[in-house]
C-alpha atoms as a PDB file:
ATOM      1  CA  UNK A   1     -45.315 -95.446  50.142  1.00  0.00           C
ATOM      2  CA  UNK A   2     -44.961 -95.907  53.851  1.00  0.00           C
ATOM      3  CA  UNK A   3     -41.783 -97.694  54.794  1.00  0.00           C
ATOM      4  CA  UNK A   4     -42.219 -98.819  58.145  1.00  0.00           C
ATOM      5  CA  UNK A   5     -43.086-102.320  58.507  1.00  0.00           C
ATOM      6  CA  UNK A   6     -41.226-103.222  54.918  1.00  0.00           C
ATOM      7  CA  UNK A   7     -37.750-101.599  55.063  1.00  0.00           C
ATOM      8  CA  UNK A   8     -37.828-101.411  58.718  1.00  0.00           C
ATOM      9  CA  UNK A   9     -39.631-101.328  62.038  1.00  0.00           C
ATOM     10  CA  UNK A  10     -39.086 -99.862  65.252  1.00  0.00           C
ATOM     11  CA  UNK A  11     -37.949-101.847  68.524  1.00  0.00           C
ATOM     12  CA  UNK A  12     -37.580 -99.175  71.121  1.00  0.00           C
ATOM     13  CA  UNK A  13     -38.296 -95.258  71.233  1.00  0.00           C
ATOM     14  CA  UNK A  14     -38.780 -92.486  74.115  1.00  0.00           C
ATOM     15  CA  UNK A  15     -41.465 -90.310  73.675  1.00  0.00           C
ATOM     16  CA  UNK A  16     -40.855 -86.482  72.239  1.00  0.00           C
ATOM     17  CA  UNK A  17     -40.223 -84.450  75.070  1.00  0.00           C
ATOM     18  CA  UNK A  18     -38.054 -81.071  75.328  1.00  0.00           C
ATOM     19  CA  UNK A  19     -37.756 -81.131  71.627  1.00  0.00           C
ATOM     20  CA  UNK A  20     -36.090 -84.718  71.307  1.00  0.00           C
ATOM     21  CA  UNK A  21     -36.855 -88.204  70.720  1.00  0.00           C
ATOM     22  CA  UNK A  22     -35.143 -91.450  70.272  1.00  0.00           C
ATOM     23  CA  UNK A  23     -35.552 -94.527  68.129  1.00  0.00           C
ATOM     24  CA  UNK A  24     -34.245 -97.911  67.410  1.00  0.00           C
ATOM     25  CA  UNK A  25     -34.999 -99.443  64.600  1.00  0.00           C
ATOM     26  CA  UNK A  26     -34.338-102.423  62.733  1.00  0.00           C
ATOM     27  CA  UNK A  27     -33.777-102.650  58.742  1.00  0.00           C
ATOM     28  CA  UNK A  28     -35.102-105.501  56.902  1.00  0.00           C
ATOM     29  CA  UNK A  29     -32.543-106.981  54.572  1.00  0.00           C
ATOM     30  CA  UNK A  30     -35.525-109.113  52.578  1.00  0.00           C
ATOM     31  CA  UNK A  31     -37.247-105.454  51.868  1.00  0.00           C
ATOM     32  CA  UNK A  32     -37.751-105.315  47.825  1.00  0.00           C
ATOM     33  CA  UNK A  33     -35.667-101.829  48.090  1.00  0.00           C
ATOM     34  CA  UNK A  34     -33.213-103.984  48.744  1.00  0.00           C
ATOM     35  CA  UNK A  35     -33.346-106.337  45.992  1.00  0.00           C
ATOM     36  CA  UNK A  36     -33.239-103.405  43.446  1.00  0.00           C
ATOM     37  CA  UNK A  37     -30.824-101.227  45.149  1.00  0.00           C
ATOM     38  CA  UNK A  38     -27.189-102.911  44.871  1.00  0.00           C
ATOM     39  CA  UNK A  39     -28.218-106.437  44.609  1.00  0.00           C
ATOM     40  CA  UNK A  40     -25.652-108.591  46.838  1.00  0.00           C
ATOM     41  CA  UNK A  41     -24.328-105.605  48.481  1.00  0.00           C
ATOM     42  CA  UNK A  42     -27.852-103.292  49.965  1.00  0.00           C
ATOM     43  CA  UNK A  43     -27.568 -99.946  50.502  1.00  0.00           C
ATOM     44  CA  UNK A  44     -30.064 -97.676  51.772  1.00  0.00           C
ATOM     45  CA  UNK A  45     -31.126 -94.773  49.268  1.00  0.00           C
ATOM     46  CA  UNK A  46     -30.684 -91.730  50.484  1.00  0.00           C
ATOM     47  CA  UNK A  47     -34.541 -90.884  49.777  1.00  0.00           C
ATOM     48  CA  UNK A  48     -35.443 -93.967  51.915  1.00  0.00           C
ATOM     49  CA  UNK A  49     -33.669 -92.289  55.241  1.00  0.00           C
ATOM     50  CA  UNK A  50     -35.248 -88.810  54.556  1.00  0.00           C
ATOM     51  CA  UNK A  51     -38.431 -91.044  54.098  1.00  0.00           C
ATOM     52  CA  UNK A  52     -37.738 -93.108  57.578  1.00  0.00           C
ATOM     53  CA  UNK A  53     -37.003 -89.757  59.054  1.00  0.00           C
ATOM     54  CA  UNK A  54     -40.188 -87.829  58.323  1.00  0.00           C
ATOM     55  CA  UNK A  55     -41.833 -91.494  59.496  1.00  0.00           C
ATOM     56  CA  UNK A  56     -40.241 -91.150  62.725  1.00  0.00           C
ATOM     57  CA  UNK A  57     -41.778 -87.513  63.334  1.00  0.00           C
ATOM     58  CA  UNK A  58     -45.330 -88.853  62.033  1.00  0.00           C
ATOM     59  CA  UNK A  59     -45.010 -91.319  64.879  1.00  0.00           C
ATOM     60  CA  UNK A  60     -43.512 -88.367  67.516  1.00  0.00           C
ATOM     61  CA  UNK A  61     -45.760 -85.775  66.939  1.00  0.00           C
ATOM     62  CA  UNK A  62     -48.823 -88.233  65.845  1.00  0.00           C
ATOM     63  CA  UNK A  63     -49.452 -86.265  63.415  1.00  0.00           C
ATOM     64  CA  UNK A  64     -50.030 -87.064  59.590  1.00  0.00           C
ATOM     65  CA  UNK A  65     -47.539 -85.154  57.449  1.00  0.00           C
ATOM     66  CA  UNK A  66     -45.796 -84.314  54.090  1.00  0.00           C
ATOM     67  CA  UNK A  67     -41.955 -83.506  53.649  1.00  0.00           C
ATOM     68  CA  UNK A  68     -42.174 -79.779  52.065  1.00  0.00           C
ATOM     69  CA  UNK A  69     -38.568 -78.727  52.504  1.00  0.00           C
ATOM     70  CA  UNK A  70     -34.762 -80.987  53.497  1.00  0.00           C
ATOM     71  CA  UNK A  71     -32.678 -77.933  54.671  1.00  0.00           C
ATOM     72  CA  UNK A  72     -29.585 -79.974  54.568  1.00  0.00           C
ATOM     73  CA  UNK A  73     -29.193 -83.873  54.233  1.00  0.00           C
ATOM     74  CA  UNK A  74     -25.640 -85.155  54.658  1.00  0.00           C
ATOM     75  CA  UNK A  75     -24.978 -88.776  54.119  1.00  0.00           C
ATOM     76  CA  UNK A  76     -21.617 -89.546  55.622  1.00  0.00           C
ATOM     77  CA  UNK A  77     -21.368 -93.313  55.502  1.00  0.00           C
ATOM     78  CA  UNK A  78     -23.487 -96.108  53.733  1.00  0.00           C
ATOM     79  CA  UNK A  79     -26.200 -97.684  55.737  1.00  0.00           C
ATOM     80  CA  UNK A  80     -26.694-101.246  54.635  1.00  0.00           C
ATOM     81  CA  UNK A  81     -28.814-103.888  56.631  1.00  0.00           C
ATOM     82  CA  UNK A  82     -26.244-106.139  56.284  1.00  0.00           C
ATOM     83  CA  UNK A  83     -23.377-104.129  58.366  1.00  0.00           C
ATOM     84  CA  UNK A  84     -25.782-102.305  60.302  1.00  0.00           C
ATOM     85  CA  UNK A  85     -28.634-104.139  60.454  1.00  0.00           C
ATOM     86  CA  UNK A  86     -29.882-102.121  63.784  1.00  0.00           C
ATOM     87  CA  UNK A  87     -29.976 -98.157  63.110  1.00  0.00           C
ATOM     88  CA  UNK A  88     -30.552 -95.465  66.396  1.00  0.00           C
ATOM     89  CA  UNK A  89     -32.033 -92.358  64.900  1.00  0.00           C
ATOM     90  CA  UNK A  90     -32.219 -89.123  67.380  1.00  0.00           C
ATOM     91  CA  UNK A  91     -35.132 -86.458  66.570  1.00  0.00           C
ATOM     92  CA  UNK A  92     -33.932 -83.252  68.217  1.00  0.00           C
ATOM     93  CA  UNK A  93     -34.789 -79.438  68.214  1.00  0.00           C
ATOM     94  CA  UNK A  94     -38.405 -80.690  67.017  1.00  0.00           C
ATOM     95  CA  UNK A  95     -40.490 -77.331  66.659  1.00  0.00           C
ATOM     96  CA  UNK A  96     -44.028 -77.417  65.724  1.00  0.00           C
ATOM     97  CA  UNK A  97     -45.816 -74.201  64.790  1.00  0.00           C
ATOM     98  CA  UNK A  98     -49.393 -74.572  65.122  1.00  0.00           C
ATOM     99  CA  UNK A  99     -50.389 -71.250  63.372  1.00  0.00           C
ATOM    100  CA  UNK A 100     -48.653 -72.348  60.362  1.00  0.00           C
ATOM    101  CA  UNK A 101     -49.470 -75.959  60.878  1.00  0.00           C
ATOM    102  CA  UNK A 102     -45.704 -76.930  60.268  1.00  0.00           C
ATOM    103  CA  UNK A 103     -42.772 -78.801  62.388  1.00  0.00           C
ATOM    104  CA  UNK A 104     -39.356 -78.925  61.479  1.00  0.00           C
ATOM    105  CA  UNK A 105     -36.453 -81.076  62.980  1.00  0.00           C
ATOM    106  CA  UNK A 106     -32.797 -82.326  62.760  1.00  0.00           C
ATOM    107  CA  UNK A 107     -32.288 -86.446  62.409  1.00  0.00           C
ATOM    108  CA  UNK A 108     -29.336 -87.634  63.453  1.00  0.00           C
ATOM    109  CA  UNK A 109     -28.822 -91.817  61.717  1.00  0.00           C
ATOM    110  CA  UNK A 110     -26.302 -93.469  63.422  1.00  0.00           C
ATOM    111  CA  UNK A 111     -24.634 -96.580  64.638  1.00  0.00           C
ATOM    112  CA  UNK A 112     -23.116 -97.595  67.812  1.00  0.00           C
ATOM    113  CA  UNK A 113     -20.128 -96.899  65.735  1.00  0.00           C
ATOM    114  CA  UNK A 114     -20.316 -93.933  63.851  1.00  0.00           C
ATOM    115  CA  UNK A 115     -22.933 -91.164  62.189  1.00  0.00           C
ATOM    116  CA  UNK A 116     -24.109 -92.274  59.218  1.00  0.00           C
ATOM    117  CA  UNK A 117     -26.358 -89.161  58.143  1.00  0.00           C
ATOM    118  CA  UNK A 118     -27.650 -85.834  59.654  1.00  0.00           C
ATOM    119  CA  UNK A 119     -30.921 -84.454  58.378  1.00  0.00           C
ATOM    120  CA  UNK A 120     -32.393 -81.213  58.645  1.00  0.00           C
ATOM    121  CA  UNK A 121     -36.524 -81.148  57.323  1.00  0.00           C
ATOM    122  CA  UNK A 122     -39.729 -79.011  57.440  1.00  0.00           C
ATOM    123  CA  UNK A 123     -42.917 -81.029  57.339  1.00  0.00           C
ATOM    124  CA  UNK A 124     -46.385 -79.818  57.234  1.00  0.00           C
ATOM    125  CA  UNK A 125     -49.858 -80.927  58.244  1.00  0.00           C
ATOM    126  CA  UNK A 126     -53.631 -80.335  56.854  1.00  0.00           C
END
């Protein structure tokens, strides 16, 4: 399930360059993931911002890949469209490895307030 475009979509990003790049995105509070997960009071799952993550280096690298490994995922705070319905998400120390047709990366989720999750994941291509 792609979630771009239903639990979220992107309003401004830099391009990868030196290893890093940036994103703003918006959540969308009328997503069905939503409806299911804490009706009256949203929260993002956990899953869903590894998933938005791996998104975000499918649109960096432009290429199509598959999550094979999350090397550490720390949710510090609760991410709910409601309280933070705008989301910045850094992609940093992004290393692909053509012979083994892999990139991994660290994901920082945050507000203008505080982090909300780091992610650390290995993703490969076909």
């Amino acid at each position: 399930m792609i979630l771009k475009n239903s639990l979220y979509h992107i309003v401004c990003q830099s391009g990868l360059a030196d290893g890093k790049a940036t994103y703003s995105v918006v959540l969308h509070a009328d997503s069905p993931i939503y409806a299911a997960h804490f009706p009256g009071m949203p929260v993002t799952p956990g899953v869903c911002l590894l998933m938005l993550g791996k998104e975000l280096l499918i649109d960096a690298t432009g290429r199509q890949l598959r999550l094979v490994e999350v090397k550490n995922a720390k949710f510090l705070s609760v991410v709910s469209p409601v309280t933070d319905e705008r989301v910045n998400c850094t992609l940093c120390k992004v290393v692909k490895d053509d012979a083994l047709h892999e990139v991994q990366a660290q994901i920082t989720i945050s507000t203008h307030i505080e982090t909300k999750a780091k992610l650390s994941i290995k993703c490969r291509w076909s």
